[in-house]
PDB file of N, CA and C in Angstrom:
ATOM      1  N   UNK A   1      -3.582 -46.595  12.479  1.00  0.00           N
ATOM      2  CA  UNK A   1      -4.569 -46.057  11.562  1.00  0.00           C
ATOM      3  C   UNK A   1      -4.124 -44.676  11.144  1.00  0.00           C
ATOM      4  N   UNK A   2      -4.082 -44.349  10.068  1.00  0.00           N
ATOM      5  CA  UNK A   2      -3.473 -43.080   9.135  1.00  0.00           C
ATOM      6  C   UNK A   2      -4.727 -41.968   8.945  1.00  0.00           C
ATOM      7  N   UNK A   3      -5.299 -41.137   9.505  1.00  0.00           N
ATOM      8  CA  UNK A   3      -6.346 -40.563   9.340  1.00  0.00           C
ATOM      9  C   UNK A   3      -5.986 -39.327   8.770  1.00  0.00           C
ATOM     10  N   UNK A   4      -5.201 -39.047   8.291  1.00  0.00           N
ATOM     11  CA  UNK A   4      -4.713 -37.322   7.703  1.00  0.00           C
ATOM     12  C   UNK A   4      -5.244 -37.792   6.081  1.00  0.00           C
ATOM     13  N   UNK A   5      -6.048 -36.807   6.519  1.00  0.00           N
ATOM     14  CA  UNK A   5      -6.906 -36.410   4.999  1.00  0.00           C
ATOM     15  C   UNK A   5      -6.559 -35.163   4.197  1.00  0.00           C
ATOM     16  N   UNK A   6      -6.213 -34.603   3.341  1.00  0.00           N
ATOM     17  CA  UNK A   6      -6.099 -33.284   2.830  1.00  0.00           C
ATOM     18  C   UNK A   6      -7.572 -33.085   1.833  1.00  0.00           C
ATOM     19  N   UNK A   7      -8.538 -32.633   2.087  1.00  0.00           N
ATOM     20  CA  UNK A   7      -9.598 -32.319   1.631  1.00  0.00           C
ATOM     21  C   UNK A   7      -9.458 -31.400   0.082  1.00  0.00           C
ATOM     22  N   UNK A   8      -8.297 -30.671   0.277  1.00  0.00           N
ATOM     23  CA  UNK A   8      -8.692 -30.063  -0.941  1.00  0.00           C
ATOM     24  C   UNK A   8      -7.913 -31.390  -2.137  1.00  0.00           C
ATOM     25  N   UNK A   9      -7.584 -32.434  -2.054  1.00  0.00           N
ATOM     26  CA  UNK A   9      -7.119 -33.255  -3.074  1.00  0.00           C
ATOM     27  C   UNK A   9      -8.569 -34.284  -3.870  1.00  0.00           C
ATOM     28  N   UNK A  10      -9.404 -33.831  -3.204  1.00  0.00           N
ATOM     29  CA  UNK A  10     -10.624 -34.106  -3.910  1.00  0.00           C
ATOM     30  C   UNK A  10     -11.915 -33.378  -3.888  1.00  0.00           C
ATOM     31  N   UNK A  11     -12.175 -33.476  -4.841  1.00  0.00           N
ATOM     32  CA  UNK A  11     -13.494 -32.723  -4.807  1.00  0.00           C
ATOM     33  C   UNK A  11     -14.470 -32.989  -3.595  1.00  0.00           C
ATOM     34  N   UNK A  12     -15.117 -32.043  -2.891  1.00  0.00           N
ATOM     35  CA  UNK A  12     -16.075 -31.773  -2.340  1.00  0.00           C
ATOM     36  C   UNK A  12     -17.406 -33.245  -2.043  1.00  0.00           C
ATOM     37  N   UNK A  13     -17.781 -33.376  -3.609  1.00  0.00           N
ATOM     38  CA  UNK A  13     -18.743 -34.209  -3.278  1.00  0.00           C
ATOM     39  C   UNK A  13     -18.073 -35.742  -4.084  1.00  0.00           C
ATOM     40  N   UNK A  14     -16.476 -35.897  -3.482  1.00  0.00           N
ATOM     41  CA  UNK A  14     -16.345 -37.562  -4.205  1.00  0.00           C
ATOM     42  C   UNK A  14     -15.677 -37.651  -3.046  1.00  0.00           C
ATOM     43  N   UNK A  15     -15.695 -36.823  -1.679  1.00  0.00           N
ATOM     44  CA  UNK A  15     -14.928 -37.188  -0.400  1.00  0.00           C
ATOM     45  C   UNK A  15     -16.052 -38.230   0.045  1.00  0.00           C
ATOM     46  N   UNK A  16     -15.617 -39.858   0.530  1.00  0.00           N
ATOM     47  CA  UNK A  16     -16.474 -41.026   1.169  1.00  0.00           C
ATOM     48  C   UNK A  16     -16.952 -40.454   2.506  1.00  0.00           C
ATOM     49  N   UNK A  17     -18.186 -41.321   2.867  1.00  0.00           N
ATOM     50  CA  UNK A  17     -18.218 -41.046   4.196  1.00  0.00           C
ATOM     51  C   UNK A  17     -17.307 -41.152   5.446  1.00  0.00           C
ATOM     52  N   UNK A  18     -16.457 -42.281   5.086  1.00  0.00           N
ATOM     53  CA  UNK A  18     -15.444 -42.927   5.749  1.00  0.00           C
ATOM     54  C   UNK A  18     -14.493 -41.658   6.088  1.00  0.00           C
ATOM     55  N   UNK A  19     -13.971 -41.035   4.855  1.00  0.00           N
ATOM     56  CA  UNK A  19     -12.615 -40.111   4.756  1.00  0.00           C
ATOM     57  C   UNK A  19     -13.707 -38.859   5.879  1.00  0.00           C
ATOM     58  N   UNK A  20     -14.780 -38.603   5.775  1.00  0.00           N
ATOM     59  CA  UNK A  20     -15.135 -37.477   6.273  1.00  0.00           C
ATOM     60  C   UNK A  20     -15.310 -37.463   7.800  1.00  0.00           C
ATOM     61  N   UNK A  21     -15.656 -39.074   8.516  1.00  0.00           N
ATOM     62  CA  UNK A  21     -15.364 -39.330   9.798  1.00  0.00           C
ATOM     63  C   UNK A  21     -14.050 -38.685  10.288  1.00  0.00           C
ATOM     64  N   UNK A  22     -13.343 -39.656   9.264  1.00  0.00           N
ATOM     65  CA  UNK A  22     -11.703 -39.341  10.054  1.00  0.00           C
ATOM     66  C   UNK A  22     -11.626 -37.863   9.869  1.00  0.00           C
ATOM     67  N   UNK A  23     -12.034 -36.825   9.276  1.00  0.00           N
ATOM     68  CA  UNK A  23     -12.025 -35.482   9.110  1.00  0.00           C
ATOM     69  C   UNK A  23     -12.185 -34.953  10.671  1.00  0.00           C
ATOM     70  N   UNK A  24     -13.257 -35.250  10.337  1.00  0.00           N
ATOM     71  CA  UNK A  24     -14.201 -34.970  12.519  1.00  0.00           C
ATOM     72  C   UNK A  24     -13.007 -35.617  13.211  1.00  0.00           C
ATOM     73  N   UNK A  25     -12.362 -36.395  13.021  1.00  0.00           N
ATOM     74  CA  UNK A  25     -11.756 -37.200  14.635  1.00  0.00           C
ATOM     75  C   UNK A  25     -10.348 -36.446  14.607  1.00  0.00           C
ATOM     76  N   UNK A  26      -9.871 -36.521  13.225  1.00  0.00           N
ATOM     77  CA  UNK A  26      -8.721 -35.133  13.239  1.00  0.00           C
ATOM     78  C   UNK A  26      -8.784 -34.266  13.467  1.00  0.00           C
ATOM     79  N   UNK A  27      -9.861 -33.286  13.866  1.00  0.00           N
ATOM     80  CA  UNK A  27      -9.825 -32.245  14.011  1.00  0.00           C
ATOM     81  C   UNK A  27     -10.213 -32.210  15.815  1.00  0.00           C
ATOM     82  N   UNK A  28     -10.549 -33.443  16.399  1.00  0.00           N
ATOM     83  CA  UNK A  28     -11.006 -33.417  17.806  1.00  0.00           C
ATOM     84  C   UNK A  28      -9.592 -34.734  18.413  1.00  0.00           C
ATOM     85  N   UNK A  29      -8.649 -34.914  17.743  1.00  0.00           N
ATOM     86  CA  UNK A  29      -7.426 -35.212  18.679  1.00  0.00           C
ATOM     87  C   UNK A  29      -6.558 -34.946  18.254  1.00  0.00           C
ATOM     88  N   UNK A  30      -5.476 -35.326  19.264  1.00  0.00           N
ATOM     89  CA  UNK A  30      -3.704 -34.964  18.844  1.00  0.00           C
ATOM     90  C   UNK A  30      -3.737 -35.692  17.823  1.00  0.00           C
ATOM     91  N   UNK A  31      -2.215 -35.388  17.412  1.00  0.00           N
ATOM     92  CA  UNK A  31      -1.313 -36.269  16.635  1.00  0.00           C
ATOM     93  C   UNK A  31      -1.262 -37.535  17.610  1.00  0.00           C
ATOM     94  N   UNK A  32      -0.972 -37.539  18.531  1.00  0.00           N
ATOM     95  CA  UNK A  32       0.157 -38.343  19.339  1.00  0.00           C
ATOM     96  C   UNK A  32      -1.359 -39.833  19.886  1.00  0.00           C
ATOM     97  N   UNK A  33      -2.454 -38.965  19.823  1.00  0.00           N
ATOM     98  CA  UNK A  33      -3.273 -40.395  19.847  1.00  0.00           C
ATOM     99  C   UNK A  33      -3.616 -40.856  18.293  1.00  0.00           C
ATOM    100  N   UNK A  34      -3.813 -40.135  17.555  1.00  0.00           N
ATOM    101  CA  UNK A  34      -4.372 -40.433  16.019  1.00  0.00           C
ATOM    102  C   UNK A  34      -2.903 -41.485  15.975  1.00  0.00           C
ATOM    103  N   UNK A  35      -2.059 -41.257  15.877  1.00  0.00           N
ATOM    104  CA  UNK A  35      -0.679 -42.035  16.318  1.00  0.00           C
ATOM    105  C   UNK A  35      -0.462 -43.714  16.815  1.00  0.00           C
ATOM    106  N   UNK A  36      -1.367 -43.404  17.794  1.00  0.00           N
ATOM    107  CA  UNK A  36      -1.569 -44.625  19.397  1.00  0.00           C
ATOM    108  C   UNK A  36      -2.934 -45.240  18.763  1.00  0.00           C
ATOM    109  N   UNK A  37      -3.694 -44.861  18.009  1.00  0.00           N
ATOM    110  CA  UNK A  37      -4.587 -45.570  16.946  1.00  0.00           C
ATOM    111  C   UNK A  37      -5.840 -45.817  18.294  1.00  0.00           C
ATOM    112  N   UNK A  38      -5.817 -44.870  19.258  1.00  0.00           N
ATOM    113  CA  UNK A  38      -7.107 -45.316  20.317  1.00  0.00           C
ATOM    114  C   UNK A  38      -7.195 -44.273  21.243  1.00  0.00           C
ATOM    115  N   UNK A  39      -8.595 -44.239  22.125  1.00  0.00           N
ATOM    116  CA  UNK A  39      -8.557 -43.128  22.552  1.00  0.00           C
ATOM    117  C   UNK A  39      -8.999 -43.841  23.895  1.00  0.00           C
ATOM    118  N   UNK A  40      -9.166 -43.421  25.247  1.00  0.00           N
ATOM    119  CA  UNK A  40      -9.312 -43.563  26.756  1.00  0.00           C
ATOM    120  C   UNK A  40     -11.345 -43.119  26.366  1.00  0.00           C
ATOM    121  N   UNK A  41     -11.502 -43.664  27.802  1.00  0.00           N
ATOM    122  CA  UNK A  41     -12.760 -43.077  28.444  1.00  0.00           C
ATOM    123  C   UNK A  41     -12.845 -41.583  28.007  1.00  0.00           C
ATOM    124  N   UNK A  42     -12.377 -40.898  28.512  1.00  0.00           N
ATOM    125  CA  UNK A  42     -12.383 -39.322  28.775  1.00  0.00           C
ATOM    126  C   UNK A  42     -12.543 -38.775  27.042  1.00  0.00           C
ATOM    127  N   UNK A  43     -11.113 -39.073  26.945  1.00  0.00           N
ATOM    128  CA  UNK A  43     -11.173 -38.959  25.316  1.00  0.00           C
ATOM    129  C   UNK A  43     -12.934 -39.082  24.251  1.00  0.00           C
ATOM    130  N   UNK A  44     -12.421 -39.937  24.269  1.00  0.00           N
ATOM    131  CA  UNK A  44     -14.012 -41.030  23.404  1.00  0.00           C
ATOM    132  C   UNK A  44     -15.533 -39.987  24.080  1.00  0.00           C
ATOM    133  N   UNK A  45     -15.516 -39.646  25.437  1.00  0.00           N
ATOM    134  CA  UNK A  45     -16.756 -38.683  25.702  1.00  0.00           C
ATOM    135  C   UNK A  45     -16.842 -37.484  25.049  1.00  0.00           C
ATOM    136  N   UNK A  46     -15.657 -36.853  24.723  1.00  0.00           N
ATOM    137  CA  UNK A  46     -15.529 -35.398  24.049  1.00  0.00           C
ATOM    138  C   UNK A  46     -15.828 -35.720  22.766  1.00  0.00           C
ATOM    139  N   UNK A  47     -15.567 -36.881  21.997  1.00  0.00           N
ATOM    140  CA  UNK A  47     -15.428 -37.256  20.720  1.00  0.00           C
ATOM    141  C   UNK A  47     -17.308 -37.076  20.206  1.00  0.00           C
ATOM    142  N   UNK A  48     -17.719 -37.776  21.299  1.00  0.00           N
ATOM    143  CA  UNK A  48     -19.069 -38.565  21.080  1.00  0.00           C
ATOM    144  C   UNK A  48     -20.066 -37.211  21.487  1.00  0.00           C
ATOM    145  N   UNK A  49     -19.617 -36.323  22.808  1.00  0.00           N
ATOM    146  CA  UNK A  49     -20.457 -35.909  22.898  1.00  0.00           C
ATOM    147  C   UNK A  49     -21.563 -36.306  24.053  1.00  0.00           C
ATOM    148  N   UNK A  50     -20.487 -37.079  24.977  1.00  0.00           N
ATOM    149  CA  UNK A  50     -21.677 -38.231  25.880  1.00  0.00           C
ATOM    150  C   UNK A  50     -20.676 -37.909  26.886  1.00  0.00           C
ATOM    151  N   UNK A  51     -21.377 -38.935  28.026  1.00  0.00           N
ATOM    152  CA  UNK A  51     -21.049 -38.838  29.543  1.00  0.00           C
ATOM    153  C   UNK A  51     -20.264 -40.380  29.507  1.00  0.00           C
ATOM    154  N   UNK A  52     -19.448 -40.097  30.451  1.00  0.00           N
ATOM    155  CA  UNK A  52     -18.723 -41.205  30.561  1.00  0.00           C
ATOM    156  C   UNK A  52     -20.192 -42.171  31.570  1.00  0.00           C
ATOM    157  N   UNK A  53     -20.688 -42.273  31.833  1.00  0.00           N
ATOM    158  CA  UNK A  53     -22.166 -42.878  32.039  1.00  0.00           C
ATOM    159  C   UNK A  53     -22.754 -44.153  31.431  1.00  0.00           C
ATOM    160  N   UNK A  54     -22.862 -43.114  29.818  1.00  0.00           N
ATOM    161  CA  UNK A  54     -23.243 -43.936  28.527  1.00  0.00           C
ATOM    162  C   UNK A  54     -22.363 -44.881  28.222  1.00  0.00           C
ATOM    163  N   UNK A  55     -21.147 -44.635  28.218  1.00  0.00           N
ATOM    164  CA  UNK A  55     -20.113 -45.624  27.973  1.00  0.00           C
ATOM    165  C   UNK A  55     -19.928 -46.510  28.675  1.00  0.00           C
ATOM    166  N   UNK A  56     -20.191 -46.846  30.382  1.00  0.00           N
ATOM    167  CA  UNK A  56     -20.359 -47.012  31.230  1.00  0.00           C
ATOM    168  C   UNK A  56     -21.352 -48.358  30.871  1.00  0.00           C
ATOM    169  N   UNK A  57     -22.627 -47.620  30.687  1.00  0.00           N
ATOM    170  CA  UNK A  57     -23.617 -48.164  29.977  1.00  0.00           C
ATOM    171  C   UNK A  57     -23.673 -49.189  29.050  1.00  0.00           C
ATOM    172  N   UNK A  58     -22.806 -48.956  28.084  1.00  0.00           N
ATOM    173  CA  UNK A  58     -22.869 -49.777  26.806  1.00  0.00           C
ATOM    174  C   UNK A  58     -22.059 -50.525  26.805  1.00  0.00           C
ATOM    175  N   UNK A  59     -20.452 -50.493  27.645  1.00  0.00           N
ATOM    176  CA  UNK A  59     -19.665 -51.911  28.181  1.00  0.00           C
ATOM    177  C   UNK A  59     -20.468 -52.861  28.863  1.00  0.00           C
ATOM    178  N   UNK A  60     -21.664 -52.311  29.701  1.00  0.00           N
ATOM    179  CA  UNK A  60     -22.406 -53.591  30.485  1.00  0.00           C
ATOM    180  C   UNK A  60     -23.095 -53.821  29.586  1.00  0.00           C
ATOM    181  N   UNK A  61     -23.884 -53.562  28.828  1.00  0.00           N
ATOM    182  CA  UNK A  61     -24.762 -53.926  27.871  1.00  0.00           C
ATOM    183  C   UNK A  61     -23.746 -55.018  26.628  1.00  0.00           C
ATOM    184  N   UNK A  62     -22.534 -54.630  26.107  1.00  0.00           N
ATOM    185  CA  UNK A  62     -21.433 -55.152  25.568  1.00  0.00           C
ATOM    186  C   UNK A  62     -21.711 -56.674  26.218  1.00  0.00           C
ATOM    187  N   UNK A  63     -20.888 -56.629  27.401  1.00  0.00           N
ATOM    188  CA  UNK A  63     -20.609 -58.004  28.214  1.00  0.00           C
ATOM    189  C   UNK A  63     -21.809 -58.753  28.800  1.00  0.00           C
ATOM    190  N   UNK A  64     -22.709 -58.095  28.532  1.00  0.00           N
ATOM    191  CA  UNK A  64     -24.371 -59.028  28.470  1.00  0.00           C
ATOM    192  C   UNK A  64     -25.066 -59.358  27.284  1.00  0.00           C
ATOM    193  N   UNK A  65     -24.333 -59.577  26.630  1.00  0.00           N
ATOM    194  CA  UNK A  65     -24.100 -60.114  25.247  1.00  0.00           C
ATOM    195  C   UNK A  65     -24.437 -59.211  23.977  1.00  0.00           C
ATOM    196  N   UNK A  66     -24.945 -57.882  24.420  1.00  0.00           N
ATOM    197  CA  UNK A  66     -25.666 -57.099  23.479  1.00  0.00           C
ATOM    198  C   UNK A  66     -24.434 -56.220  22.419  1.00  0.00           C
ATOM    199  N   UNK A  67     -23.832 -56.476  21.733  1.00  0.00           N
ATOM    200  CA  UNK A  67     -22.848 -56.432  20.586  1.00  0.00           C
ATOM    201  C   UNK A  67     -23.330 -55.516  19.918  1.00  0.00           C
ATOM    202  N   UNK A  68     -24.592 -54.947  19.559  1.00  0.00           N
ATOM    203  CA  UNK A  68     -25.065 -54.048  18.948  1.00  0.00           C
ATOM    204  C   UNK A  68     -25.115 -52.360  19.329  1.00  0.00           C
ATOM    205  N   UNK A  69     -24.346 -52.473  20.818  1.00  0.00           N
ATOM    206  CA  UNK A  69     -24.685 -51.082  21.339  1.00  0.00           C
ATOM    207  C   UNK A  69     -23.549 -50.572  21.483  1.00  0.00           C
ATOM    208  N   UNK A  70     -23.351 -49.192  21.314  1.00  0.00           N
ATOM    209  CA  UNK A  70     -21.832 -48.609  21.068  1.00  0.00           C
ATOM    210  C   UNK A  70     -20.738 -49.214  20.564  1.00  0.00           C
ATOM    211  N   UNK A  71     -19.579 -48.675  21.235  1.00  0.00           N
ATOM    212  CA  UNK A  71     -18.217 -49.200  20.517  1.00  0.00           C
ATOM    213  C   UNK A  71     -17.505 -49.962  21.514  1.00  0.00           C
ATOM    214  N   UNK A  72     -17.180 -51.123  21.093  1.00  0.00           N
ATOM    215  CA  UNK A  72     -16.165 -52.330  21.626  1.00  0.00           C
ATOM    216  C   UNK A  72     -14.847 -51.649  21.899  1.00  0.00           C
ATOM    217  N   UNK A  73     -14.715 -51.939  23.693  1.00  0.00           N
ATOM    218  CA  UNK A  73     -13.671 -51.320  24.319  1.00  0.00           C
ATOM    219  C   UNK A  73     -12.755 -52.913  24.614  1.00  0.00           C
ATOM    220  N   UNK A  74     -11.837 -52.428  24.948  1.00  0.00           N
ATOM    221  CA  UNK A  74     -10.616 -53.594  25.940  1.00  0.00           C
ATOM    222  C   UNK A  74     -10.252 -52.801  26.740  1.00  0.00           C
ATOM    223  N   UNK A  75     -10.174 -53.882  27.753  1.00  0.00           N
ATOM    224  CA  UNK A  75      -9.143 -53.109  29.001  1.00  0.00           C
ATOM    225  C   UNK A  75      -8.216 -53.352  29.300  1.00  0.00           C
ATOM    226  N   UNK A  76      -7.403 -52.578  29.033  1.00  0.00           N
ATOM    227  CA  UNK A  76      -5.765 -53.089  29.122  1.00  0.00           C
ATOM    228  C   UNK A  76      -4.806 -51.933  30.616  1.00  0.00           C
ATOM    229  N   UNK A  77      -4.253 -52.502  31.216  1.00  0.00           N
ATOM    230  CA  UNK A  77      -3.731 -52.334  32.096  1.00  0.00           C
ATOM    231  C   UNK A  77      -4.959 -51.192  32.906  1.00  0.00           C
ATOM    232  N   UNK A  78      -5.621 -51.739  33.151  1.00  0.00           N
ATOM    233  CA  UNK A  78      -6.470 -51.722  33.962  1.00  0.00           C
ATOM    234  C   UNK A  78      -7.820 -50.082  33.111  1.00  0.00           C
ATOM    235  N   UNK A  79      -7.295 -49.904  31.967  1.00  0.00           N
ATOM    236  CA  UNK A  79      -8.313 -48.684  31.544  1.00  0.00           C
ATOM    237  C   UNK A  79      -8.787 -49.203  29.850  1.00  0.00           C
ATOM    238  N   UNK A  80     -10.249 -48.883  30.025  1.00  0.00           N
ATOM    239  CA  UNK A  80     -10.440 -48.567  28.626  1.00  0.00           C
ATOM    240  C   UNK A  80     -10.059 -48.026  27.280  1.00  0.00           C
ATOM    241  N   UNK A  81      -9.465 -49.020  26.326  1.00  0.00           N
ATOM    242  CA  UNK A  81      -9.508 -48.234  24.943  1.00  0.00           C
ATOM    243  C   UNK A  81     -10.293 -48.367  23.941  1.00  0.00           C
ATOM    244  N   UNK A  82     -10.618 -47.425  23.298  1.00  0.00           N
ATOM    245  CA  UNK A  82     -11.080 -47.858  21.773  1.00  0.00           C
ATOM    246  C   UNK A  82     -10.464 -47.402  20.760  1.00  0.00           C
ATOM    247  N   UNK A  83     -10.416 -48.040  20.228  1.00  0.00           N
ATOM    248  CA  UNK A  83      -9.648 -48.292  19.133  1.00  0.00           C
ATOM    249  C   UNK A  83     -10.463 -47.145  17.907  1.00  0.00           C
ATOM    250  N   UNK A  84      -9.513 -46.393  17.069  1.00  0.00           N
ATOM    251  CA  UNK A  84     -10.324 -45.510  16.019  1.00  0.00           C
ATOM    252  C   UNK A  84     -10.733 -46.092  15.096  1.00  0.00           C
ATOM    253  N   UNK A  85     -10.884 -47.265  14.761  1.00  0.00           N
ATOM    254  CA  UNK A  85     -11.368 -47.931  13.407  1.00  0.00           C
ATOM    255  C   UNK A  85     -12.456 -48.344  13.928  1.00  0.00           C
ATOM    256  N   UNK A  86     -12.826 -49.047  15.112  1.00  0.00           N
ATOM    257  CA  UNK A  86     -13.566 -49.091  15.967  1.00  0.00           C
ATOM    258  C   UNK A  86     -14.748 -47.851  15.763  1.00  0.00           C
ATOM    259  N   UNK A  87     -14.342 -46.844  16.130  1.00  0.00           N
ATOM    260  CA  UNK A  87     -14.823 -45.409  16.155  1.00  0.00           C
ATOM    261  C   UNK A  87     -15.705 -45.025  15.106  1.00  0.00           C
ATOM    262  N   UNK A  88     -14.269 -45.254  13.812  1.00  0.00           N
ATOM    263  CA  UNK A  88     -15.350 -44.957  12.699  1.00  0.00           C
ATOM    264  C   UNK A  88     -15.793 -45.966  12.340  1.00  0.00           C
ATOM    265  N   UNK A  89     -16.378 -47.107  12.454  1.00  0.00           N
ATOM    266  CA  UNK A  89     -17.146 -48.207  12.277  1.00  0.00           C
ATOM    267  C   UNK A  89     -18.456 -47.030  12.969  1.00  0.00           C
ATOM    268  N   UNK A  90     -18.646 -47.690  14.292  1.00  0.00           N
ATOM    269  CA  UNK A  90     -19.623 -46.730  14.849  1.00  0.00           C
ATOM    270  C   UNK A  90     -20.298 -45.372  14.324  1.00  0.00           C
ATOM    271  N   UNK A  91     -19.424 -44.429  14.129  1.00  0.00           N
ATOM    272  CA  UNK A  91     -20.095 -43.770  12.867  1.00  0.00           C
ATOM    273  C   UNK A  91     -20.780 -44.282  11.730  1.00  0.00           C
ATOM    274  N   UNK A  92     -20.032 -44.758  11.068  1.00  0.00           N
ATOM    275  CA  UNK A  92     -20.496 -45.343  10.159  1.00  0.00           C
ATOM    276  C   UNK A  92     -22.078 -46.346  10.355  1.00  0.00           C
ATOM    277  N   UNK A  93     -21.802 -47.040  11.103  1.00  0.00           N
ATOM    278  CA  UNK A  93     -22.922 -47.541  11.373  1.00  0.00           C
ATOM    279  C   UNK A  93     -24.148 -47.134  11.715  1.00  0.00           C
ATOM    280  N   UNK A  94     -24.129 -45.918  12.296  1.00  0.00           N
ATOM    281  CA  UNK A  94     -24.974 -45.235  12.964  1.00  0.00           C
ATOM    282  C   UNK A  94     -25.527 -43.823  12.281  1.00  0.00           C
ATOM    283  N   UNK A  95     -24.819 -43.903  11.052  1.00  0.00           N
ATOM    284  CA  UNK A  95     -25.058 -43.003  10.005  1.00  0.00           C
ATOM    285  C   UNK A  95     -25.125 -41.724  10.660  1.00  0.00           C
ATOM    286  N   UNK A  96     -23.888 -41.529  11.649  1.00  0.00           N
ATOM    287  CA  UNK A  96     -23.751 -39.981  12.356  1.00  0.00           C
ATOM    288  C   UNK A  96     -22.954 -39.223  11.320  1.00  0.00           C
TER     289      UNK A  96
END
């Protein structure tokens, strides 16, 4: 996922909501994950603003069939990712 936005190449009020997420998530990670297109537990709490708890939370709620609550993780070699499109879906959805 390509999230480098240059803000001044459009006006102010014709930047999407979409482009203005990825604004926020560029400015709260590296290169090297914006890169890796996903972020860890730890990561994703600083992003959000939450306790690794909530997240905690909303994977069990996830795998008890409830699809509607936070953001859809995988676990791959044994840790959580989410994925940034993922991310800004969730924004988006949630009209943050």
């Amino acid at each position: 996922m390509n999230i480098q936005i240059n803000p001044s190449d459009m006006p102010a009020n014709q930047i999407s909501l979409n482009d203005k997420i990825k604004q926020i998530l560029s400015a709260k990670l590296t290169p090297s994950q914006i890169e890796a297109g996903y972020v860890c537990t730890k990561e994703l709490t600083y992003i959000l603003s939450c306790t690794e708890k909530t997240l905690s939370r909303w994977r069990q709620q996830r795998k008890n069939g409830n699809k509607n609550v936070g953001i859809p993780c995988y676990q791959i070699m044994g840790k959580y990712r989410y994925f940034l499109d993922d991310i800004v879906q969730y924004f988006i959805d949630n009209m943050i």
